[in-house]
N, C-alpha and C. Protein backbone atom coordinates (compact mmCIF):
# COMPACT_ATOMS: atom_id res chain seq x y z
N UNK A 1 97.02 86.72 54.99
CA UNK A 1 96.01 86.03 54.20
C UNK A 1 95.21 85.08 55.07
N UNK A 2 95.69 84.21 55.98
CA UNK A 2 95.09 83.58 56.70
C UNK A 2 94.26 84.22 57.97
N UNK A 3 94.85 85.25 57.95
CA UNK A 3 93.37 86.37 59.24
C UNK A 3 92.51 86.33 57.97
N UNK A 4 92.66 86.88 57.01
CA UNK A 4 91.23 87.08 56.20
C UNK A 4 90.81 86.15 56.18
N UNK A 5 91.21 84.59 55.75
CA UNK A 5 90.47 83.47 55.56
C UNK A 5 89.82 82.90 56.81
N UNK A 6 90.13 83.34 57.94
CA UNK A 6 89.90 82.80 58.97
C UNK A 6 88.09 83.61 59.03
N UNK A 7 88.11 85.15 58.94
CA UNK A 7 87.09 85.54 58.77
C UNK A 7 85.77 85.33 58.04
N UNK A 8 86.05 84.30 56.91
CA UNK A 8 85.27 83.94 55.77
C UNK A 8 85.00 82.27 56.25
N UNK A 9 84.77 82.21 57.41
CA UNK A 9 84.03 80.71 57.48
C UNK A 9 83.22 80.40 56.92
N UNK A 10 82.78 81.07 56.54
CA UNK A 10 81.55 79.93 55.76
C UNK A 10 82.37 79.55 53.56
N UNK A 11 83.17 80.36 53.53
CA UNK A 11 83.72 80.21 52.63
C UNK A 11 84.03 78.75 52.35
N UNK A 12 83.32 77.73 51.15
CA UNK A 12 83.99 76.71 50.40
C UNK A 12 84.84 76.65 49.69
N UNK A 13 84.89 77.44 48.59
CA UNK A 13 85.81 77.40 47.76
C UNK A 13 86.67 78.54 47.45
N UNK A 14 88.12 78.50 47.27
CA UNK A 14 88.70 79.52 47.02
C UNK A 14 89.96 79.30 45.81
N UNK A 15 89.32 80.03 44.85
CA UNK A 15 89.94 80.38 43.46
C UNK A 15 91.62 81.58 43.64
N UNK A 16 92.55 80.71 43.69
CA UNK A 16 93.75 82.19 43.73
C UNK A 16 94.46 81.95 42.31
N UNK A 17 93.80 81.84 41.07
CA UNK A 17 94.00 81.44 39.94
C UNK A 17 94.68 82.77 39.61
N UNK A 18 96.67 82.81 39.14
CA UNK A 18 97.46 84.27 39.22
C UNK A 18 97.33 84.91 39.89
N UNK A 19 96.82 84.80 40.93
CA UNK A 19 97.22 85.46 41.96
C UNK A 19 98.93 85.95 42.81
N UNK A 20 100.13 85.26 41.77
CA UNK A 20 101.31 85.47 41.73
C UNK A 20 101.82 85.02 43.76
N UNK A 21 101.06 84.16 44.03
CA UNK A 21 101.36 84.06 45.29
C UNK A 21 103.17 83.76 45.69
N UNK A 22 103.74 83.59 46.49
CA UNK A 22 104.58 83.21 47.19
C UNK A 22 104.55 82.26 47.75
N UNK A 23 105.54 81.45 47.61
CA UNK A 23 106.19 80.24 48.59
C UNK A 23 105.38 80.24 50.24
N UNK A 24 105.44 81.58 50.93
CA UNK A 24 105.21 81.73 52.55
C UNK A 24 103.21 81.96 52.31
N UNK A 25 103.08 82.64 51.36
CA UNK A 25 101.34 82.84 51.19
C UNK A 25 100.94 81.08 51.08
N UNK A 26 101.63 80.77 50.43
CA UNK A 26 100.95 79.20 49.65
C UNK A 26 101.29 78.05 51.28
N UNK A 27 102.34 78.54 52.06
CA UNK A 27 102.22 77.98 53.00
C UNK A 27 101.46 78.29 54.63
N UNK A 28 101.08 79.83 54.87
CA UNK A 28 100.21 79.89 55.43
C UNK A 28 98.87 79.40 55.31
N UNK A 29 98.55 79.81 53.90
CA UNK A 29 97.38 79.11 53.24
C UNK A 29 97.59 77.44 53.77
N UNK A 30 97.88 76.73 53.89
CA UNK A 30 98.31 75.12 53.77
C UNK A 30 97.92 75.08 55.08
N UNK A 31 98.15 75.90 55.89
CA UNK A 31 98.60 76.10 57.58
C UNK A 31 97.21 76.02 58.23
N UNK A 32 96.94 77.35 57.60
CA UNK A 32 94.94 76.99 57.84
C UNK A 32 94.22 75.99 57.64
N UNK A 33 94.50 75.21 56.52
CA UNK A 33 93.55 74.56 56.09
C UNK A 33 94.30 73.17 57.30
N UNK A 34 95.20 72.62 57.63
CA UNK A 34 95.75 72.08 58.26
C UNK A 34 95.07 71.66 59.46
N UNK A 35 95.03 73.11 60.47
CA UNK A 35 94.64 73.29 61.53
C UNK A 35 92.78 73.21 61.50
N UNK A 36 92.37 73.06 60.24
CA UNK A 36 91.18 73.38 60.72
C UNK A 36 90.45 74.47 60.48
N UNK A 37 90.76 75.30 60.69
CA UNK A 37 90.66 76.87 61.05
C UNK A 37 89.69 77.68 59.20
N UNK A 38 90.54 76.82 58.37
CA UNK A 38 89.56 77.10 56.97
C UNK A 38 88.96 75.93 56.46
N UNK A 39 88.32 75.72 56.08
CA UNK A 39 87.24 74.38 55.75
C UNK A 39 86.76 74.86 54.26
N UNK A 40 87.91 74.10 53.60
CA UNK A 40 87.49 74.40 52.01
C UNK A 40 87.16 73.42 51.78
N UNK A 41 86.33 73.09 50.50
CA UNK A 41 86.09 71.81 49.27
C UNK A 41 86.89 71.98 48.54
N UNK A 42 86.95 73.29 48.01
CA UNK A 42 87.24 73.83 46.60
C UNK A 42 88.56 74.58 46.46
N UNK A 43 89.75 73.95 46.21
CA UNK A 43 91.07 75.37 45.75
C UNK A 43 91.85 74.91 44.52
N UNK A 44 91.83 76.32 44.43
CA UNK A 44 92.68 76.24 42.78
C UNK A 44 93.93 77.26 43.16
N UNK A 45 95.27 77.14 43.01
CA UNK A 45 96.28 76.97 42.90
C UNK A 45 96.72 77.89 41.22
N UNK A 46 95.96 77.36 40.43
CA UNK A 46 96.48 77.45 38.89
C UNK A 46 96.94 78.71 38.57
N UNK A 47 97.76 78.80 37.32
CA UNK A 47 98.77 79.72 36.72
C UNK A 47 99.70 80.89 38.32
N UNK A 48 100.08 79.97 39.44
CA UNK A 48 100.87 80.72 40.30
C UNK A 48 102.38 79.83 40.00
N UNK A 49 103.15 80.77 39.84
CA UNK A 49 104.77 79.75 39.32
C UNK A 49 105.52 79.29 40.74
N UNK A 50 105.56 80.18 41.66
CA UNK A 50 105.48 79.33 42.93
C UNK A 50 104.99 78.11 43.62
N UNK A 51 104.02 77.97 42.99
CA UNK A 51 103.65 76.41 42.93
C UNK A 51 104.09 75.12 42.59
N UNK A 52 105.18 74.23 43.55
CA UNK A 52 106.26 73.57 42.57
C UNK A 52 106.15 72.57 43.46
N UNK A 53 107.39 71.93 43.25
CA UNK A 53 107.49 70.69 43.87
C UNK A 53 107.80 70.78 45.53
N UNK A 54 108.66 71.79 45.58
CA UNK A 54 108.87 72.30 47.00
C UNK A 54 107.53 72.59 48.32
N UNK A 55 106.07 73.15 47.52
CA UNK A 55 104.85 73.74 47.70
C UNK A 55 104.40 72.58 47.97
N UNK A 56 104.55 70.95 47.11
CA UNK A 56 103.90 69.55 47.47
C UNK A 56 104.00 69.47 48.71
N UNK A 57 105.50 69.97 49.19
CA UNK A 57 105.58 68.94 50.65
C UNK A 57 104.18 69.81 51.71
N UNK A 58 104.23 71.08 51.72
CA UNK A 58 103.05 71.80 51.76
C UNK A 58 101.77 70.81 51.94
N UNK A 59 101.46 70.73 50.85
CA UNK A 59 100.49 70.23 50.22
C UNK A 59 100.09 68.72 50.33
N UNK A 60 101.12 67.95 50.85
CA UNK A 60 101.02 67.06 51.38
C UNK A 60 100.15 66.52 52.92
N UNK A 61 100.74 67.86 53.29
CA UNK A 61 100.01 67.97 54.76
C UNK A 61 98.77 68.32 55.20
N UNK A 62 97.94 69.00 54.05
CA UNK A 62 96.27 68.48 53.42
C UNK A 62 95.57 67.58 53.79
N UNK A 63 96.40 66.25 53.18
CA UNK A 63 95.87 65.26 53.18
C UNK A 63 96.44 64.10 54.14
N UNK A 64 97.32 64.44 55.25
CA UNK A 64 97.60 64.06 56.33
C UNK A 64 96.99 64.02 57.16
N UNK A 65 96.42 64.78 57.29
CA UNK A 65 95.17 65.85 58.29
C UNK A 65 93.65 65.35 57.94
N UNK A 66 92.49 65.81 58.86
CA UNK A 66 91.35 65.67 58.40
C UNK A 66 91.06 66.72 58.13
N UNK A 67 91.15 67.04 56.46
CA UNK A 67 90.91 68.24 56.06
C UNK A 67 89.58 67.92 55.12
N UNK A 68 88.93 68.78 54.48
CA UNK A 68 87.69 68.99 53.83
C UNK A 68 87.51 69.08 52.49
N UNK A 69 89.05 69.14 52.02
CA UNK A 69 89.42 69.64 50.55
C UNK A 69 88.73 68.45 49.75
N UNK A 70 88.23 68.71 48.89
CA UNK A 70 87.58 67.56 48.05
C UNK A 70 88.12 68.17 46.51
N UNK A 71 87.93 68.79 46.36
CA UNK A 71 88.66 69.65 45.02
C UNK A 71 90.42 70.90 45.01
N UNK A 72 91.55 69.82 44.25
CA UNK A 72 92.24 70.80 44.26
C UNK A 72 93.21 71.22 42.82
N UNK A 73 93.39 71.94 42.64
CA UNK A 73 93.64 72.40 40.79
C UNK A 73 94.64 72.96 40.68
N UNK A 74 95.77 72.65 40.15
CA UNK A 74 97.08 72.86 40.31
C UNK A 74 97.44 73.32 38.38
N UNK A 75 96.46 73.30 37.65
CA UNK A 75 96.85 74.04 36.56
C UNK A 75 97.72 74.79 35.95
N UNK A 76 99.00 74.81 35.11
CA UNK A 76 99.73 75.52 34.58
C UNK A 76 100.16 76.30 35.66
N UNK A 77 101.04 75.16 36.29
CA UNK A 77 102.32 75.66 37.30
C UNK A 77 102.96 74.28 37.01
N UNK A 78 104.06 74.76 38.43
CA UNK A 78 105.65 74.20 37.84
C UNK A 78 105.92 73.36 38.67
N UNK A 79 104.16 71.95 39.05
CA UNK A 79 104.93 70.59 39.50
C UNK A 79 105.34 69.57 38.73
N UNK A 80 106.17 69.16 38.57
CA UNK A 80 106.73 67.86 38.34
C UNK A 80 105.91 66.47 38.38
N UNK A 81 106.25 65.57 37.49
CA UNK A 81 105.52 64.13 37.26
C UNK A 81 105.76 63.55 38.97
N UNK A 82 107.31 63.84 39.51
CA UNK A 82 107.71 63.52 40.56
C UNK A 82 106.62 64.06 41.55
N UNK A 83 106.21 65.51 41.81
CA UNK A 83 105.90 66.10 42.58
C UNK A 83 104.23 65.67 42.63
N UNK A 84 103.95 65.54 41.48
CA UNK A 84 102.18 64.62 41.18
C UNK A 84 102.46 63.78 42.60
N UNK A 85 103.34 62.59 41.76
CA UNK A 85 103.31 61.25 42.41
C UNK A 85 103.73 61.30 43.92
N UNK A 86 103.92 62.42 44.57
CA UNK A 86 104.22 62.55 46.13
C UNK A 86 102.71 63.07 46.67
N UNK A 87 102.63 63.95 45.61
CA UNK A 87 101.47 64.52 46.11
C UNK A 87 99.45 63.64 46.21
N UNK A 88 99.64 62.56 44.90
CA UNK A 88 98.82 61.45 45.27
C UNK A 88 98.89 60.25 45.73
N UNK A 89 100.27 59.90 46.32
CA UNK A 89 100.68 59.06 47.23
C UNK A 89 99.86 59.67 48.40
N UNK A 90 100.03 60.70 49.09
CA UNK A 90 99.48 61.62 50.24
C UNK A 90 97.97 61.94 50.16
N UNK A 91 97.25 61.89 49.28
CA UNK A 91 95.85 61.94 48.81
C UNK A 91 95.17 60.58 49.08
N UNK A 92 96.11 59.21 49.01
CA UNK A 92 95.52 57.85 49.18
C UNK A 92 95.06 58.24 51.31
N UNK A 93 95.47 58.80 51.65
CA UNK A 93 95.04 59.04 53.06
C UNK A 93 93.91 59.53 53.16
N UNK A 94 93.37 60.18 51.99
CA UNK A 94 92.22 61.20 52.71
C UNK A 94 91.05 60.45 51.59
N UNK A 95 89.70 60.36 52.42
CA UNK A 95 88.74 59.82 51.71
C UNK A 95 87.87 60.85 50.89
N UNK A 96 88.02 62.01 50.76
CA UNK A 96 87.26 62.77 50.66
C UNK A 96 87.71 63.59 49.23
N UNK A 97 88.87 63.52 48.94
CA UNK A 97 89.51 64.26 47.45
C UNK A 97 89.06 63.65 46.53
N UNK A 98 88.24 64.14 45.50
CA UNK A 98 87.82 63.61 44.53
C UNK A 98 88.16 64.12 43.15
N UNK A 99 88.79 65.47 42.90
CA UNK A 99 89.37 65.62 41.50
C UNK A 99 90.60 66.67 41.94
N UNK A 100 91.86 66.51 40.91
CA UNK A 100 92.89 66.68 40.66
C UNK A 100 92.98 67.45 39.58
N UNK A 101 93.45 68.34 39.46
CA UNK A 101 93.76 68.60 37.76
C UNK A 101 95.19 69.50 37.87
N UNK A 102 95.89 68.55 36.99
CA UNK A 102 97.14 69.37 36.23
C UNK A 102 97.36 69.71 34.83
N UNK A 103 96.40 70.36 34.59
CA UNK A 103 96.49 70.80 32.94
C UNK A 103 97.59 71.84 32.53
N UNK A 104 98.40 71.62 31.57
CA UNK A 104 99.14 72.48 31.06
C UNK A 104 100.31 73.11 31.96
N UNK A 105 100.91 71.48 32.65
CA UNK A 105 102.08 71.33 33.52
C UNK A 105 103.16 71.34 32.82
N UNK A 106 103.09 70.89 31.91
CA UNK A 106 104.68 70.88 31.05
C UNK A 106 104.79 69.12 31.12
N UNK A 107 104.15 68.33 32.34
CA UNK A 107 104.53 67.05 32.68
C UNK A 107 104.85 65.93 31.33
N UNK A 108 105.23 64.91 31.42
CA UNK A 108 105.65 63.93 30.18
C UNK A 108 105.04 62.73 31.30
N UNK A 109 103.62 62.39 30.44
CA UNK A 109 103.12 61.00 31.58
C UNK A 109 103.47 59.86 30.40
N UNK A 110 104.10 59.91 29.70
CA UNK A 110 104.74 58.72 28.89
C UNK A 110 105.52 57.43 29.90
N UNK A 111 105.79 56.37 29.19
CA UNK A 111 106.58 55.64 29.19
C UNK A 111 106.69 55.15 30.99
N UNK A 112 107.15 55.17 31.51
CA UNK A 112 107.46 55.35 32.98
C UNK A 112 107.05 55.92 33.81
N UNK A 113 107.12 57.31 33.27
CA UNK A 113 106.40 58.40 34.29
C UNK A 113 104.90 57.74 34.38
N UNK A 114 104.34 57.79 33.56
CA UNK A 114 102.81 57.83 32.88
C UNK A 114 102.51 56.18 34.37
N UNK A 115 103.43 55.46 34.15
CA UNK A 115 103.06 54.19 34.86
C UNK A 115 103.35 54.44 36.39
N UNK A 116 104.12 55.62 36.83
CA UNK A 116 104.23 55.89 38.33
C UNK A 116 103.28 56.78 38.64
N UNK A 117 102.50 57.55 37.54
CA UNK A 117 101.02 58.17 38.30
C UNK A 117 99.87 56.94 38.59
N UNK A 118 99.75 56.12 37.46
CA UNK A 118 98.51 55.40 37.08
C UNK A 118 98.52 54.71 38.51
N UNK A 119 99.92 54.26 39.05
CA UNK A 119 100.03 53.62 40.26
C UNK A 119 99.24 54.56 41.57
N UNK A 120 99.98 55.29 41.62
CA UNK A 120 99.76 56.10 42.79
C UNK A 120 98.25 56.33 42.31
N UNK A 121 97.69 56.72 41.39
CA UNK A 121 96.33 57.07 41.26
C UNK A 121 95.57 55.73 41.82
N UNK A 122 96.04 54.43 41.50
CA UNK A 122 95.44 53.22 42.18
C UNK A 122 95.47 53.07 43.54
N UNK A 123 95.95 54.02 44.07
CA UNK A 123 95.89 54.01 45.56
C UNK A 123 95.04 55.22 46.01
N UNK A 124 94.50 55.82 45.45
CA UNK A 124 93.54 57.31 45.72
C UNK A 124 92.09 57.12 45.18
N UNK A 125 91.37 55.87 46.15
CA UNK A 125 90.14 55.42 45.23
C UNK A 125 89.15 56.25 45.41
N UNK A 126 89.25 57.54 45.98
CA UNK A 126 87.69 58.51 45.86
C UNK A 126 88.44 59.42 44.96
N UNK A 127 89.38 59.36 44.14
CA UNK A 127 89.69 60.50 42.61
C UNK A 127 88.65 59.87 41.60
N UNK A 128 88.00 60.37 41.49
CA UNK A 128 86.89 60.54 40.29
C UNK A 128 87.20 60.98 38.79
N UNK A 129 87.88 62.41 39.12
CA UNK A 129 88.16 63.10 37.84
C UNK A 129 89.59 63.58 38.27
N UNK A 130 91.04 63.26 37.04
CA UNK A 130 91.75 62.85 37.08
C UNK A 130 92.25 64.10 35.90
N UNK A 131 92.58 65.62 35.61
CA UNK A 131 92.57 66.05 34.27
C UNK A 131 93.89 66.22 34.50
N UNK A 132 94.46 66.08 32.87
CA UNK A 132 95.65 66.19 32.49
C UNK A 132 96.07 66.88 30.93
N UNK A 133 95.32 67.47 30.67
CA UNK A 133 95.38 68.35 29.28
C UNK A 133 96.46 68.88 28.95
N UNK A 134 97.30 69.36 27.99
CA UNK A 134 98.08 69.91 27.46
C UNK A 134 99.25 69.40 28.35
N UNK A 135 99.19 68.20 28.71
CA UNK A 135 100.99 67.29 28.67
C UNK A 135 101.54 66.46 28.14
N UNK A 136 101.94 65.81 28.10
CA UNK A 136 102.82 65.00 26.59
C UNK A 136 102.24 63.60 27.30
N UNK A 137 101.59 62.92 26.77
CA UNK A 137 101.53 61.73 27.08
C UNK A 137 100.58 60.69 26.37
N UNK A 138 101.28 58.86 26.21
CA UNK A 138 100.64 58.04 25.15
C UNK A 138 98.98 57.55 25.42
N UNK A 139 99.28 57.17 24.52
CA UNK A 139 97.95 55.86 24.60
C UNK A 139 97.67 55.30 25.55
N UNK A 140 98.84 54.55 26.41
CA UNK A 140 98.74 53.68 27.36
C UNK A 140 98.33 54.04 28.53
N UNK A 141 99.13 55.56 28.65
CA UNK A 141 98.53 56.29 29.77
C UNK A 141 97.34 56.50 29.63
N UNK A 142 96.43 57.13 28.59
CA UNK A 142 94.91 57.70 28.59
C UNK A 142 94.11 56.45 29.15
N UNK A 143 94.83 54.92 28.20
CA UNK A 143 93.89 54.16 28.75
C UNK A 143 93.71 53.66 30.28
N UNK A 144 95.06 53.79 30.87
CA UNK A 144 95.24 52.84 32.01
C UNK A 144 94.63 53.97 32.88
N UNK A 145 94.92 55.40 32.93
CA UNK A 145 94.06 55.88 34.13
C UNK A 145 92.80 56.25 34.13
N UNK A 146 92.32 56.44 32.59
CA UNK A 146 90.85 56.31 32.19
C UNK A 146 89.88 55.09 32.69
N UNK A 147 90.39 54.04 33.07
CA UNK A 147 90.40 52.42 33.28
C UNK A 147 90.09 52.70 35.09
N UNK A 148 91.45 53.39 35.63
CA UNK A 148 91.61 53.95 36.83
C UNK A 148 90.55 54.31 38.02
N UNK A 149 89.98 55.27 36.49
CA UNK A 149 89.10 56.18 37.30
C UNK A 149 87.58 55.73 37.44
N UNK A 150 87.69 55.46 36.03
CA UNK A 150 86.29 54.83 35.92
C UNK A 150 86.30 53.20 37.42
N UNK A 151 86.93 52.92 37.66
CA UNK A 151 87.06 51.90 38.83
C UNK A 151 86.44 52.38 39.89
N UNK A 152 87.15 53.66 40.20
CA UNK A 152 87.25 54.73 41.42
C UNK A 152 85.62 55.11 41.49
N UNK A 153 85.24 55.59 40.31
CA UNK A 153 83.66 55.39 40.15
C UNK A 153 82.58 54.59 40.57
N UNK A 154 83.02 53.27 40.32
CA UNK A 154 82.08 52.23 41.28
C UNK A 154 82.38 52.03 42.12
N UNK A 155 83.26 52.51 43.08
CA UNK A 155 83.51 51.78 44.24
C UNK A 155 82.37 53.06 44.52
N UNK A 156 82.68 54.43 44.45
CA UNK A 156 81.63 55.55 44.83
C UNK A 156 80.53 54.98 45.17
């Protein structure tokens, strides 16, 4: 996968939405973008079940790097509230990521959880757009990272 991507330089964005990838695809993929070698804005991740908490540490290394990713979409797969909060702890490094989305994670941003994203999201001030649809979570959460983002906005 990564010879093909390597061929598609001029390629921004890349959609592998079910694409049923693998653990080793999702980490070559990571590998490229790492090195340089692919220069995305744009990846979506969504409905691959391989996509987990294990794939963060992956995914971490994104935003370690001077990478290009400005958009990444993790939609209805199987990270964890835990695996969020590693994964935008590691996003406060890179100036350039500006939306997130975990819709229809299964996640519970209630109570605790809900207050260890809002955190870590306070440390990722170019996240703009922040989606979280179809996961269990209160009031407090909508308001405090709604509050969040809109911050993240003026500093823009």
């Amino acid at each position: 996968m990564v010879k093909f991507l390597k061929i598609q330089t001029k390629m921004r964005e890349l959609d592998l939405t079910g694409s049923q990838l693998t653990q080793h695809d999702i980490s070559q993929l990571i590998l490229g973008l790492i090195t340089g070698e692919i220069k995305l804005v744009k990846l979506t991740l969504s409905e691959n079940s391989h996509v987990n908490d294990e794939i963060v540490k992956d995914l971490q290394l994104i935003f370690s790097h001077k990478s290009t990713l400005e958009e990444l979409y993790l939609d209805k797969t199987n990270i964890t509230v835990k695996g969020l909060v590693k994964l935008l702890n590691s996003a406060a490094k890179s100036v350039k990521v500006r939306v997130i989305s975990v819709q229809d994670c299964n996640m519970d941003f209630c109570g605790e959880n809900g207050g260890l994203v809002v955190k870590s999201l306070e440390k990722v001030i170019s996240i703009t757009q922040f989606t979280y649809d179809g996961n269990a979570f209160d009031q407090e959460f909508v308001e405090m990272s709604e509050h969040q983002i809109q911050l993240n906005k003026k500093i823009e």
